[in-house]
C-alpha atoms as a PDB file:
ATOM      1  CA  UNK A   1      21.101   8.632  -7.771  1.00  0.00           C
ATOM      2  CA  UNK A   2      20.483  12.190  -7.483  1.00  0.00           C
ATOM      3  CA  UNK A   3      19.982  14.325 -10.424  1.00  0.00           C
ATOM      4  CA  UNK A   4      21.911  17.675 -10.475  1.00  0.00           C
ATOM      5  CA  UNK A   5      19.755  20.442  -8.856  1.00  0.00           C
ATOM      6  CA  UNK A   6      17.843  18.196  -7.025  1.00  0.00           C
ATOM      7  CA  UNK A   7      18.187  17.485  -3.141  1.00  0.00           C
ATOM      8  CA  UNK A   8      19.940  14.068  -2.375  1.00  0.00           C
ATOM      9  CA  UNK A   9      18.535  11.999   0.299  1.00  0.00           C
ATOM     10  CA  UNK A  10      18.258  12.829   4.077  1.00  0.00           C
ATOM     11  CA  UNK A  11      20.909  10.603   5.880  1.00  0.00           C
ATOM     12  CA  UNK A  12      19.245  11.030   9.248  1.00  0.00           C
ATOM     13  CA  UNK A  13      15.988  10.097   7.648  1.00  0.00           C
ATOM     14  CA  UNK A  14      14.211   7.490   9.540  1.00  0.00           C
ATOM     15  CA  UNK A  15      13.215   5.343   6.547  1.00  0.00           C
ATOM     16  CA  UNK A  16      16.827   5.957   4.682  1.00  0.00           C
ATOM     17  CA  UNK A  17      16.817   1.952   5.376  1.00  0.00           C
ATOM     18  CA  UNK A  18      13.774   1.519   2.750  1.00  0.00           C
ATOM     19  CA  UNK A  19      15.675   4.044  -0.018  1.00  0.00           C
ATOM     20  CA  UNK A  20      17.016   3.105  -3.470  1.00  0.00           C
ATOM     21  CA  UNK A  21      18.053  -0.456  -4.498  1.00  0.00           C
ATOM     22  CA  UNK A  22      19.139  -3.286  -2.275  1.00  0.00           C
ATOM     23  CA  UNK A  23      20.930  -6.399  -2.821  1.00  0.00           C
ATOM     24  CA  UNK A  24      19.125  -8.179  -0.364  1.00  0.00           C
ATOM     25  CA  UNK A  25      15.842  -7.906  -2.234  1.00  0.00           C
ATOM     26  CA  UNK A  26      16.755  -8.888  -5.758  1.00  0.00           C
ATOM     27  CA  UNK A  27      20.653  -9.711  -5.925  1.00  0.00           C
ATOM     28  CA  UNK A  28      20.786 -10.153  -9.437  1.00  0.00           C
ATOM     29  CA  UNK A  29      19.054  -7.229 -10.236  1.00  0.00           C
ATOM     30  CA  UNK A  30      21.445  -5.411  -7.789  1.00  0.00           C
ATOM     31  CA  UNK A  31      24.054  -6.661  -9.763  1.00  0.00           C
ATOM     32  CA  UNK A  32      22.898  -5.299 -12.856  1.00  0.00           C
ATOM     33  CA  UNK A  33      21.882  -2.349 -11.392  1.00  0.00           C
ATOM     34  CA  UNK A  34      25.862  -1.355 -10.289  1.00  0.00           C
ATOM     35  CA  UNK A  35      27.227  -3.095 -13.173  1.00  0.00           C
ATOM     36  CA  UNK A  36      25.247  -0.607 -15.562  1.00  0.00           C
ATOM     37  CA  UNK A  37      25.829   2.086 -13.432  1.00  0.00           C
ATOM     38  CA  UNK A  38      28.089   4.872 -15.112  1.00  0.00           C
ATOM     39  CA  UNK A  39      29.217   7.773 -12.365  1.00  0.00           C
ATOM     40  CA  UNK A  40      29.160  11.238 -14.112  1.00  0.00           C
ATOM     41  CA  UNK A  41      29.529  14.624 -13.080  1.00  0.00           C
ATOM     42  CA  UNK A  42      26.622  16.204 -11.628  1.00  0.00           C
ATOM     43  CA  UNK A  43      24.326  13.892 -10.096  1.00  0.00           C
ATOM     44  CA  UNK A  44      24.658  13.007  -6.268  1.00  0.00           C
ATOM     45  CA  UNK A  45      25.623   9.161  -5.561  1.00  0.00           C
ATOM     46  CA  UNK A  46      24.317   7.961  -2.250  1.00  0.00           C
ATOM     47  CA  UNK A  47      25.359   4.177  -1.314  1.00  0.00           C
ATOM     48  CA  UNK A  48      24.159   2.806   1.953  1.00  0.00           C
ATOM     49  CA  UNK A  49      27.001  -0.133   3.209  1.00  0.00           C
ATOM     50  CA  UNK A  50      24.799  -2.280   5.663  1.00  0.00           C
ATOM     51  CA  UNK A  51      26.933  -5.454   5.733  1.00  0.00           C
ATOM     52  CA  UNK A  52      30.047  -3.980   7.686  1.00  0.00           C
ATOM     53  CA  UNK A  53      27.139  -3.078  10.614  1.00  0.00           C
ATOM     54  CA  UNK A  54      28.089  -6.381  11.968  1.00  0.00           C
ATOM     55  CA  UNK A  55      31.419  -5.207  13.405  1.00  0.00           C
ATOM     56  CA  UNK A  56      30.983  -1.061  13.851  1.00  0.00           C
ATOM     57  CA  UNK A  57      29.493  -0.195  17.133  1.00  0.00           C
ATOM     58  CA  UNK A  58      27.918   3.003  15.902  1.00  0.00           C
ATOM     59  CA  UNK A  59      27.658   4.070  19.810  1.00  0.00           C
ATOM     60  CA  UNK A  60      31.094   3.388  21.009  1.00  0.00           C
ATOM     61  CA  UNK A  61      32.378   4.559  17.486  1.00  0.00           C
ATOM     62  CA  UNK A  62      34.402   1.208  17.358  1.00  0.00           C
ATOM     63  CA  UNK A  63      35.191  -1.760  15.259  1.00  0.00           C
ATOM     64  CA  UNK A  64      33.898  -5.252  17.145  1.00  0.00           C
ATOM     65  CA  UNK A  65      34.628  -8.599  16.305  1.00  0.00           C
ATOM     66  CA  UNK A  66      37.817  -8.575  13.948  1.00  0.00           C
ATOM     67  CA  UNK A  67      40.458  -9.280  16.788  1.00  0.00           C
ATOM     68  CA  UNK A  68      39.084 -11.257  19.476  1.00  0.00           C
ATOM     69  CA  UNK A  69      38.477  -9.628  22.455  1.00  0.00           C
ATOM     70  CA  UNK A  70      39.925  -6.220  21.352  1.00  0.00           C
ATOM     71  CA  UNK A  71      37.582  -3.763  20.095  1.00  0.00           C
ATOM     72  CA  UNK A  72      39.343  -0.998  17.601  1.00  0.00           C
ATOM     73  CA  UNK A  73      38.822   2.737  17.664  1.00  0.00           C
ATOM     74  CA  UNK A  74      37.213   3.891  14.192  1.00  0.00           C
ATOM     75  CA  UNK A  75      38.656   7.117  14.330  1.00  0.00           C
ATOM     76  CA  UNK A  76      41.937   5.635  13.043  1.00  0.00           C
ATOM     77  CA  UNK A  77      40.591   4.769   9.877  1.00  0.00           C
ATOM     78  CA  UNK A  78      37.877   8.342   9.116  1.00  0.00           C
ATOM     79  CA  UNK A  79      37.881  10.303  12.380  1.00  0.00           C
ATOM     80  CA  UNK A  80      35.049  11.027  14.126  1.00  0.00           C
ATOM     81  CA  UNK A  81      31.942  10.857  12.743  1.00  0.00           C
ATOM     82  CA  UNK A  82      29.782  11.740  10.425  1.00  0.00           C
ATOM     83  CA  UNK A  83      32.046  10.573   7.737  1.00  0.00           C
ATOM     84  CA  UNK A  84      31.897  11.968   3.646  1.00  0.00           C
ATOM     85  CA  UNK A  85      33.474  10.301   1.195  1.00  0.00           C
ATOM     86  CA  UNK A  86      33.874  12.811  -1.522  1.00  0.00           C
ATOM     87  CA  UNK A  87      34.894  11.339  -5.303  1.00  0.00           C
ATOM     88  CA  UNK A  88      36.011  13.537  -8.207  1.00  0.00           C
ATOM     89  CA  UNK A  89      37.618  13.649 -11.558  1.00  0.00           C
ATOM     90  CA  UNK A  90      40.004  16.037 -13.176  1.00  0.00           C
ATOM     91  CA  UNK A  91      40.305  16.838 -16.788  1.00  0.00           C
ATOM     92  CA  UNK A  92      44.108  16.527 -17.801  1.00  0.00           C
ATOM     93  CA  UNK A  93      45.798  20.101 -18.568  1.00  0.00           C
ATOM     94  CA  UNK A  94      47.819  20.355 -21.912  1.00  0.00           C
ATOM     95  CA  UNK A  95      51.312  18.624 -20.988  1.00  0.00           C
ATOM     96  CA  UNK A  96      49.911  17.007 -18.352  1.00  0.00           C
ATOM     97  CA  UNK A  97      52.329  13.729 -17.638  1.00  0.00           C
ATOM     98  CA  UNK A  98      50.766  12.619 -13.968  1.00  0.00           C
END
């Protein structure tokens, strides 16, 4: 977690591996770690998904290993890379029914 104002972590950094908290190194404290977690406004979130790096061939920009045999192009599920994933909340307007 970033605080607001402050520059959030270098993606391209060669040790982003050893950055922030990982479940691998003390699950339940990972656990309680998200669990406690409460996403504001302001701060930067960075998460780091390692376990789907098993089937995405970061090279060939592909998903390996779910159908036998037939690899699938990743640019049907984000495009091409790099890929954001932007999350946001919106205060409700007077009248607002949505």
């Amino acid at each position: 977690i970033t605080p607001e104002g402050e520059e959030p972590p270098d993606l391209t950094d060669e040790n982003f591996h050893a950055f922030g908290t990982k479940r691998v190194d003390d699950r339940p404290a990972f656990i309680r770690a998200v669990s406690d977690m409460e996403l504001k406004v302001g701060p930067t979130y960075t998460f780091a998904f390692w376990g789907i790096s098993q089937f995405l061939d970061d090279i060939q920009w592909q998903i390996q290993k779910v159908i036998p045999f037939k690899p699938i192009d990743f640019n049907l599920f984000c495009g091409a890379p790099p890929v954001s994933i932007v999350l946001y909340t919106l205060t409700p307007a007077d009248g607002e029914t949505r």
